[in-house]
Protein backbone atom coordinates (compact mmCIF):
# COMPACT_ATOMS: atom_id res chain seq x y z
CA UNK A 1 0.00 0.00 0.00
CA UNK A 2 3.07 2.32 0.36
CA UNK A 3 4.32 2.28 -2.98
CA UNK A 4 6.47 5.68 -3.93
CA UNK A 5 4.11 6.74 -6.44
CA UNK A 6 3.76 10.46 -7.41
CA UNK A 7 0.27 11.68 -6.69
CA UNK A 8 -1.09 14.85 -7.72
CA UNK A 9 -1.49 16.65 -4.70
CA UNK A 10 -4.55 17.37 -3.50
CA UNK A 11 -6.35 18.67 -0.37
CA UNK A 12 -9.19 16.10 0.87
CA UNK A 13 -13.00 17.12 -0.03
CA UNK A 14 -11.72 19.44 -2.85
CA UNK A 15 -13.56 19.36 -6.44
CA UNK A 16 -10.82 16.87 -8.13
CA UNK A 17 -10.30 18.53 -11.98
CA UNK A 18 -10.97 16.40 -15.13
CA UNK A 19 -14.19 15.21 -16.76
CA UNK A 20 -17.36 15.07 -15.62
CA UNK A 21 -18.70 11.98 -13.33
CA UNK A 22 -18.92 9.14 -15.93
CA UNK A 23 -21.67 6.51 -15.77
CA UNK A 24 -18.50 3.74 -15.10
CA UNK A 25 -16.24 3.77 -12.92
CA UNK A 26 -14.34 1.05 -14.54
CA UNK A 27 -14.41 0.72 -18.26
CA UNK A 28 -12.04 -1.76 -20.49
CA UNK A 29 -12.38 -2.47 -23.86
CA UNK A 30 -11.16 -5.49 -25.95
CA UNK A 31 -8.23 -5.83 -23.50
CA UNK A 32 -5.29 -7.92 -23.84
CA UNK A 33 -2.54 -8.16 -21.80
CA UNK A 34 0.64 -10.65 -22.59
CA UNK A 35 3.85 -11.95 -20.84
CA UNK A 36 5.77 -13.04 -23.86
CA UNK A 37 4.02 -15.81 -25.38
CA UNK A 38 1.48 -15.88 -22.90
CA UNK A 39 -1.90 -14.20 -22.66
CA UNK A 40 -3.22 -13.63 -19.51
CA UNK A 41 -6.14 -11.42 -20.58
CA UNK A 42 -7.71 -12.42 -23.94
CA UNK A 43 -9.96 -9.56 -25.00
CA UNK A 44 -11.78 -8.33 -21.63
CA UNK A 45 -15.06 -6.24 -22.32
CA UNK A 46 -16.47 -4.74 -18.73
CA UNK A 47 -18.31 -1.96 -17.60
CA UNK A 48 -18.93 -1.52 -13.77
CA UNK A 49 -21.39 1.00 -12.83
CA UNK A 50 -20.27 3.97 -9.94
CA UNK A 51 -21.46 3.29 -6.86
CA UNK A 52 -21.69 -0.67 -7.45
CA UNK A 53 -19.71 -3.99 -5.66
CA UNK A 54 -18.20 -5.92 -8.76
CA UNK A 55 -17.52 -9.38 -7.84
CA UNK A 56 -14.65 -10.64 -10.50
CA UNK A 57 -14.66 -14.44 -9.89
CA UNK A 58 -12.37 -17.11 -11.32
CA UNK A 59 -9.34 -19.49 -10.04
CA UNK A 60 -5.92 -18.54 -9.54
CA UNK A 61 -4.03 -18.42 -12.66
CA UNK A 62 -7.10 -17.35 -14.66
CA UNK A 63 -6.41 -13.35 -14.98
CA UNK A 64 -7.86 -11.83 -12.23
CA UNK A 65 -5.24 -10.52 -10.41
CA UNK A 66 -3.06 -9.46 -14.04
CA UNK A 67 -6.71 -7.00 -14.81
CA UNK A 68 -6.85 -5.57 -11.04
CA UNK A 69 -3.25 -4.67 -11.69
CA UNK A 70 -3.48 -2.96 -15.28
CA UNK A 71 -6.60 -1.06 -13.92
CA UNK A 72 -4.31 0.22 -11.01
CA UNK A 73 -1.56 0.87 -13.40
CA UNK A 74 0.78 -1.20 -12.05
CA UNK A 75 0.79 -2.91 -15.22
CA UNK A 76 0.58 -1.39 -19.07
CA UNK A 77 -1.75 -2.97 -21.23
CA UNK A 78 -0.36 -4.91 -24.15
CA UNK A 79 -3.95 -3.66 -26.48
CA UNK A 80 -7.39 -2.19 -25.76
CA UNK A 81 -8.04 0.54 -23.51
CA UNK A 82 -8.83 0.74 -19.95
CA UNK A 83 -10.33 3.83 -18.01
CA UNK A 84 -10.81 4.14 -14.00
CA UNK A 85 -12.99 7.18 -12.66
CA UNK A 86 -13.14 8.37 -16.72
CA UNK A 87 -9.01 8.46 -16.98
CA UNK A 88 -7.07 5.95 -19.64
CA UNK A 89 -4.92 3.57 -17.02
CA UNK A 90 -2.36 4.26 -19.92
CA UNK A 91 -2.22 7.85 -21.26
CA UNK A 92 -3.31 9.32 -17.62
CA UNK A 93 -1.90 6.99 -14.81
CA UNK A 94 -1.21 9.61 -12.15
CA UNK A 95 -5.29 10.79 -11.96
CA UNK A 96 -6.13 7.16 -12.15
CA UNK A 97 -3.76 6.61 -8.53
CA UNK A 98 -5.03 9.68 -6.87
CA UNK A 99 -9.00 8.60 -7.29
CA UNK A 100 -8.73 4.91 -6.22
CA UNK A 101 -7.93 2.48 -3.24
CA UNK A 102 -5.72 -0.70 -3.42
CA UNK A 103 -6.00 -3.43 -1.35
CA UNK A 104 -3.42 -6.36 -2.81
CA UNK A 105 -3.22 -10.13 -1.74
CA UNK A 106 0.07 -9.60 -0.18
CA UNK A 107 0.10 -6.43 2.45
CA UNK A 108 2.90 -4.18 2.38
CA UNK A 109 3.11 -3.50 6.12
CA UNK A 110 6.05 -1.82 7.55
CA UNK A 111 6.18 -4.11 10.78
CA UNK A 112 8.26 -1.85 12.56
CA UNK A 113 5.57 1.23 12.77
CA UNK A 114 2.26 1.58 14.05
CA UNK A 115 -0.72 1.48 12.60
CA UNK A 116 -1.11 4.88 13.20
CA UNK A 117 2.14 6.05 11.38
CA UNK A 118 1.50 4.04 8.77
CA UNK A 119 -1.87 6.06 7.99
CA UNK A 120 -0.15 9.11 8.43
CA UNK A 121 2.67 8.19 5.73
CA UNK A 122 0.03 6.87 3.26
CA UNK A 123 -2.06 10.30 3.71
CA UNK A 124 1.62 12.21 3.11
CA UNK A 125 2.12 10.41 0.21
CA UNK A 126 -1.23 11.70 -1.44
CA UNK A 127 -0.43 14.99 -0.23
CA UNK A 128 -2.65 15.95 2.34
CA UNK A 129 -1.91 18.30 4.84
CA UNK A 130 -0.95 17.03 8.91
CA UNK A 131 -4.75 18.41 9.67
CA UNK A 132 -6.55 16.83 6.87
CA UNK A 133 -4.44 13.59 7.74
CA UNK A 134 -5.87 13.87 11.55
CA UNK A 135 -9.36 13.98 10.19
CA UNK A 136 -9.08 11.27 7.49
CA UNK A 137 -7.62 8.78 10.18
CA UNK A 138 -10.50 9.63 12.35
CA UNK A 139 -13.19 9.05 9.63
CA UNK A 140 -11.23 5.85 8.11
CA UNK A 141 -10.47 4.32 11.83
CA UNK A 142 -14.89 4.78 12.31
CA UNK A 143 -14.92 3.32 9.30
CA UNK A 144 -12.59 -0.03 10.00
CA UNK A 145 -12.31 -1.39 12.98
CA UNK A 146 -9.11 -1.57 13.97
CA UNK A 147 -9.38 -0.42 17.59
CA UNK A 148 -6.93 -0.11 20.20
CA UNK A 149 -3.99 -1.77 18.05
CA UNK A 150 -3.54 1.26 15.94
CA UNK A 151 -1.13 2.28 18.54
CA UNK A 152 0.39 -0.80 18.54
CA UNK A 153 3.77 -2.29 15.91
CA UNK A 154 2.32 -3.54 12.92
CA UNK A 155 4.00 -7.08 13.63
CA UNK A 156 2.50 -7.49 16.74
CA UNK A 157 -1.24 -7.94 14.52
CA UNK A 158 -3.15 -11.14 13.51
CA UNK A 159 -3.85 -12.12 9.79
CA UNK A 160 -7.12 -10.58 10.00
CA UNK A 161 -5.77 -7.10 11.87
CA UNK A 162 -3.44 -6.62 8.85
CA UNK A 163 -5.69 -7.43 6.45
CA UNK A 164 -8.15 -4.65 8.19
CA UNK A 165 -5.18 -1.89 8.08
CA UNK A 166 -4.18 -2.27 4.62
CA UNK A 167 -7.92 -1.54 3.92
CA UNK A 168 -7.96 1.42 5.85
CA UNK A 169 -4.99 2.90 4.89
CA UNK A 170 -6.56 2.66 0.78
CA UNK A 171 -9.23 5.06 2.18
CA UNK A 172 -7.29 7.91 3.41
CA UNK A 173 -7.51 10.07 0.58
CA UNK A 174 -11.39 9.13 0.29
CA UNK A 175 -10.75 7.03 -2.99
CA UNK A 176 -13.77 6.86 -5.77
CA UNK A 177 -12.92 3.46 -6.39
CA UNK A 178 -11.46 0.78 -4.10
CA UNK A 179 -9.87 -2.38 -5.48
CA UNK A 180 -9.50 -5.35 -3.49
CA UNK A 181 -7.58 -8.21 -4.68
CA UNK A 182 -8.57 -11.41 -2.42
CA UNK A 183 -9.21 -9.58 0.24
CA UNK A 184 -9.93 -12.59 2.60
CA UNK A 185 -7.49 -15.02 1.85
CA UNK A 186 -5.93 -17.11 4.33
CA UNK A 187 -8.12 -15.39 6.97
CA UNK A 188 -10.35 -17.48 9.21
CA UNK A 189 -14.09 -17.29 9.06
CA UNK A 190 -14.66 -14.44 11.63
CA UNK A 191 -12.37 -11.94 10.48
CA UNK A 192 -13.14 -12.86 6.74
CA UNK A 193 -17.04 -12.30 8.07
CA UNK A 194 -15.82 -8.40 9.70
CA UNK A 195 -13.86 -7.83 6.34
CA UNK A 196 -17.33 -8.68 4.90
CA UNK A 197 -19.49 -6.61 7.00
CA UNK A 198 -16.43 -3.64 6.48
CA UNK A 199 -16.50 -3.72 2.67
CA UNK A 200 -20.62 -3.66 2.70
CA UNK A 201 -20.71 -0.59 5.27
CA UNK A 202 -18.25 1.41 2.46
CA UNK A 203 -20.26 0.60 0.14
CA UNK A 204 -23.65 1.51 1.92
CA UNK A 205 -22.46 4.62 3.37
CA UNK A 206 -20.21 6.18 1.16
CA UNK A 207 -20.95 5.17 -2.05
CA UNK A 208 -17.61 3.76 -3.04
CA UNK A 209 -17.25 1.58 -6.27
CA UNK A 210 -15.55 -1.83 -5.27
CA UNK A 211 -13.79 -3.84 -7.74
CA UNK A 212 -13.34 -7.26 -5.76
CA UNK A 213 -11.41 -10.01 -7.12
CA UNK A 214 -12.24 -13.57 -5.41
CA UNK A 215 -12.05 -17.19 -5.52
CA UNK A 216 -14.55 -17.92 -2.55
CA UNK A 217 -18.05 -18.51 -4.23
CA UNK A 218 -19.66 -17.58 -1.09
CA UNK A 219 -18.15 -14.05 -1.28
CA UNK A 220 -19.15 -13.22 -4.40
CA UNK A 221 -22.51 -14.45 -3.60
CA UNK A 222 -22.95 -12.37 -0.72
CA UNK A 223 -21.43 -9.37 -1.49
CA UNK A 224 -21.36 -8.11 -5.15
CA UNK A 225 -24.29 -6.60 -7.04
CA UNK A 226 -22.91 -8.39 -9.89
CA UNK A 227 -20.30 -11.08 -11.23
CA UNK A 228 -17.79 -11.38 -13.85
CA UNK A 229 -16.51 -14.73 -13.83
CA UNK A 230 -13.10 -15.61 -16.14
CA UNK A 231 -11.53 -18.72 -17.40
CA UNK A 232 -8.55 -18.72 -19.93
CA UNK A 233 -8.15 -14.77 -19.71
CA UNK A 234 -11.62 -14.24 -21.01
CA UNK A 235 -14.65 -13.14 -19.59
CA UNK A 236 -17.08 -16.31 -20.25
CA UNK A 237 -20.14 -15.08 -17.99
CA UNK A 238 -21.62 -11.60 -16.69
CA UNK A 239 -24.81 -10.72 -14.12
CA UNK A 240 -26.24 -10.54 -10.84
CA UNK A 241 -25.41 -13.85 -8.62
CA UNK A 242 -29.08 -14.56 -8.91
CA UNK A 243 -29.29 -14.36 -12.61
CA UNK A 244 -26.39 -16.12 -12.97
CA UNK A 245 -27.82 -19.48 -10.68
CA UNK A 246 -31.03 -19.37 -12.14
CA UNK A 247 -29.41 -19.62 -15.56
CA UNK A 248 -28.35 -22.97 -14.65
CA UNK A 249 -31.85 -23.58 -13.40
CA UNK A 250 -34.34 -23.65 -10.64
CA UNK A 251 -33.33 -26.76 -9.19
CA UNK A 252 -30.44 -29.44 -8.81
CA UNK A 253 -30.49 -33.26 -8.48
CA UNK A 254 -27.35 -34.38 -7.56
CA UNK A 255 -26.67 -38.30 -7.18
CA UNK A 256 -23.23 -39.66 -5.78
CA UNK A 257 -22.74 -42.86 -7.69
CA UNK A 258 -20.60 -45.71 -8.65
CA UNK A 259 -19.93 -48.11 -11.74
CA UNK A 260 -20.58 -47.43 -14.99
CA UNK A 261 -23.42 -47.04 -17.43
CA UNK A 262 -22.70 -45.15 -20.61
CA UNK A 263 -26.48 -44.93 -21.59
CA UNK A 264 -27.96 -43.76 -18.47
CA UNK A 265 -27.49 -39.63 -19.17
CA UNK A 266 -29.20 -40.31 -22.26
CA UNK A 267 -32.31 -42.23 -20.44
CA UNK A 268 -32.24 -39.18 -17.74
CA UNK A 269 -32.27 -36.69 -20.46
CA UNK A 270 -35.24 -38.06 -22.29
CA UNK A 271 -37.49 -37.31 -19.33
CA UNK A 272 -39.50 -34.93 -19.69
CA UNK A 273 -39.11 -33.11 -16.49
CA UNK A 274 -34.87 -32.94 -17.06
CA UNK A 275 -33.29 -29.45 -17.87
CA UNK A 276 -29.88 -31.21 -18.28
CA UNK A 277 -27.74 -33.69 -17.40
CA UNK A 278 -23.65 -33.90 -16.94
CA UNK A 279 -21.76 -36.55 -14.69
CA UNK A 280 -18.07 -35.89 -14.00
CA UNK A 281 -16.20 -37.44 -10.75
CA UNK A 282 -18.80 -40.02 -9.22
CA UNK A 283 -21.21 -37.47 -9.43
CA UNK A 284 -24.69 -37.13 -11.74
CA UNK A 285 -26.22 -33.71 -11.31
CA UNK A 286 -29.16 -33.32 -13.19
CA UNK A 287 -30.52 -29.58 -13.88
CA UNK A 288 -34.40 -29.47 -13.50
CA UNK A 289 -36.66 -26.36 -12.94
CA UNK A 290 -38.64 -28.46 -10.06
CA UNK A 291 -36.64 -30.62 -7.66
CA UNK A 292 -39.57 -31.88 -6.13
CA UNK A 293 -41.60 -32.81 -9.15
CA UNK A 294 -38.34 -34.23 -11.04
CA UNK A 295 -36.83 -36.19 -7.71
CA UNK A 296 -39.06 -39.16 -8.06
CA UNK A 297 -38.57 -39.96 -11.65
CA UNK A 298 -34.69 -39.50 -11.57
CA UNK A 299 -34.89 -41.89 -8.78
CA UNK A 300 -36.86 -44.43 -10.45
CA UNK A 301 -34.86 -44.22 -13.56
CA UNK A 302 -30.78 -44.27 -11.53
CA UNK A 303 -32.68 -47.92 -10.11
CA UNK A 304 -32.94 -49.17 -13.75
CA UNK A 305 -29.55 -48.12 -14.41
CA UNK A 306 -25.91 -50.42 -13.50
CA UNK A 307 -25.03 -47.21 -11.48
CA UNK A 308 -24.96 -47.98 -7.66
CA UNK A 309 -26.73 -45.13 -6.32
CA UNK A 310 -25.14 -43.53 -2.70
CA UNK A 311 -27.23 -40.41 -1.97
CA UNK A 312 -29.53 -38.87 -3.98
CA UNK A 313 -29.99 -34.97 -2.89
CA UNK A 314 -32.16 -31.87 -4.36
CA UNK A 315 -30.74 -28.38 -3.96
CA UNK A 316 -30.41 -25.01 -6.02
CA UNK A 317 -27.89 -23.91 -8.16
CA UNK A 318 -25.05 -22.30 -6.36
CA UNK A 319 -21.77 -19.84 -8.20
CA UNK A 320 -19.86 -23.04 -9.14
CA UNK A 321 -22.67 -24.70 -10.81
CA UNK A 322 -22.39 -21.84 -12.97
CA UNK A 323 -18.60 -22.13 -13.62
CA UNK A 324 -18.61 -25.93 -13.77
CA UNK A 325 -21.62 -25.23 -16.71
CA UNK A 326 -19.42 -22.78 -18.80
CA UNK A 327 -15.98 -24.47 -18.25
CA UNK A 328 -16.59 -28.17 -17.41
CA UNK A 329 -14.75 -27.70 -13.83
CA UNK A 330 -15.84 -26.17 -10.36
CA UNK A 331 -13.94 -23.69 -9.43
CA UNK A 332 -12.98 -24.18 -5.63
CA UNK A 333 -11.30 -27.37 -6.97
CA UNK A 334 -9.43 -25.38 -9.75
CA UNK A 335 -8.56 -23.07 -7.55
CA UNK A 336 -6.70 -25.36 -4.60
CA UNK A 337 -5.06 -26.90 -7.35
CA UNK A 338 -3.05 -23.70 -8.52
């Protein structure tokens, strides 16, 4: 978070120059970025509205963290264009840094200081003055709870404590947009579940744009208005978590099994009740827009079958139904095995 970048100095709550408010906050167009040979971003087309949480699902490896990166301007892009807060990432990097937040996977924490001086560096390096620093820390420390520690060394603070600092020190120059890159990784369920109620609360009460990048389904699901979700460097699906289930369908038949029987799929499809069918792993998951009406008739039909049947459950559709759909793998397993 302490990078030496140069920011155009500012004083906080001032009119910032440039165009008017766009519509996006983040904008990319056909956007392609390459190491060498490699493409890590094949062509991304995204809008995210202002004022919006933007889920931006997918497995490690995929491109997620190589997009959060060019939109920051850490990174050039190789084609396409890229705006954040209605500035090109490429042709106007300096307004992009002064009018967002950046919270990366790996904290850059000064162990040594407090929590307190490390707030007051990060509002130095944006150029506000030693007042307007005193009354940012107050608002951001409201804000995220970091409590008494903030007086404490850096190294002295849990996984989760960290992970709560580096947030609040992207919000001391009261950012437009704040990116956070995995924001939860490697914490344990209560602090990723105050992270949570943190990110909603900027959100809610000041209108910040968040660009979060994830590989917990659950995240997504709970906190973004929509979701991007990208395999291969492309962007394969785009909508509201709800949407996005429902396009699977209503309901979900899944049957843990064992043997084989190459023509059973084809005997589930034909009824008339079955949406879909796919097996992969010991596992028949049949897509069905009533679980209730469809359950008795898959049952009946996995007894006529060679399969040996081992539990037979009805559920709905969750995020990696969806990814398992468009890329033929769920995406918790791609993701712990990157």
């Amino acid at each position: 978070m302490t990078d030496l970048w140069q920011y155009p100095t500012r004083s906080a709550g001032t009119a910032r120059p440039g165009p008017s408010r766009p519509t996006a906050s983040v904008l990319t167009r056909d956007l392609v970025r390459r190491y060498g040979s490699t493409v890590a971003l094949a062509g991304i087309d995204l809008e995210v509205r202002r004022g919006e949480i933007y889920g931006f699902l997918g497995p490690n490896g995929a491109g997620k963290s190589t997009l959060i990166r060019v939109l920051c301007t850490l990174l050039q892009p190789s084609s396409g264009r890229a705006e954040v807060a209605g500035y090109d990432v490429a042709q106007h990097p300096k307004e992009v840094r002064v009018r967002i937040g950046v919270a990366l996977q790996e904290a850059a924490l000064d162990q040594r200081q407090t929590g307190r001086e490390l707030l007051a560096l990060q509002g130095r390096l944006y150029g506000l003055r030693p007042a307007e620093i005193r009354r940012r820390l107050d608002a951001v420390l409201d804000l995220v709870d970091v409590g008494h520690a903030i007086d404490r060394r850096i190294g002295t603070y849990s996984g989760g404590m960290k992970r709560r600092l580096d947030l609040a020190a992207a919000l001391v120059h009261n950012p437009e947009v704040l990116f956070l890159d995995e924001p939860t990784t490697g914490l344990d369920p209560d602090s990723r579940a105050r992270v949570w109620a943190e990110v909603r609360r900027l959100n809610a009460e000041l209108g910040i744009t968040i660009f979060l990048t994830t590989q917990y389904l659950e995240e997504a699901d709970a906190l973004a208005d929509r979701v991007g979700i990208i395999a291969g460097g492309r962007l394969v699906a785009e909508d509201t978590p709800a949407a996005l289930k429902r396009s699977v369908g209503a309901d979900l038949i899944v049957a843990e099994v064992a043997g084989s029987d190459p023509g059973a799929l084809d005997r589930l499809q034909r009824l008339g009740v079955v949406d879909g069918v796919t097996m992969e792993h010991g596992r028949v998951v049949v897509s069905t827009g009533d679980g209730s009406a469809a359950l008795a008739p898959v049952a009946t039909e996995l007894q006529r079958t060679r399969l040996e049947v081992r539990s037979l459950t009805v559920r709905t559709p969750t995020l990696d139904d969806v990814f398992r759909e468009l890329t033929g793998s769920h995406l918790e397993a791609s993701a712990a095995g990157r």
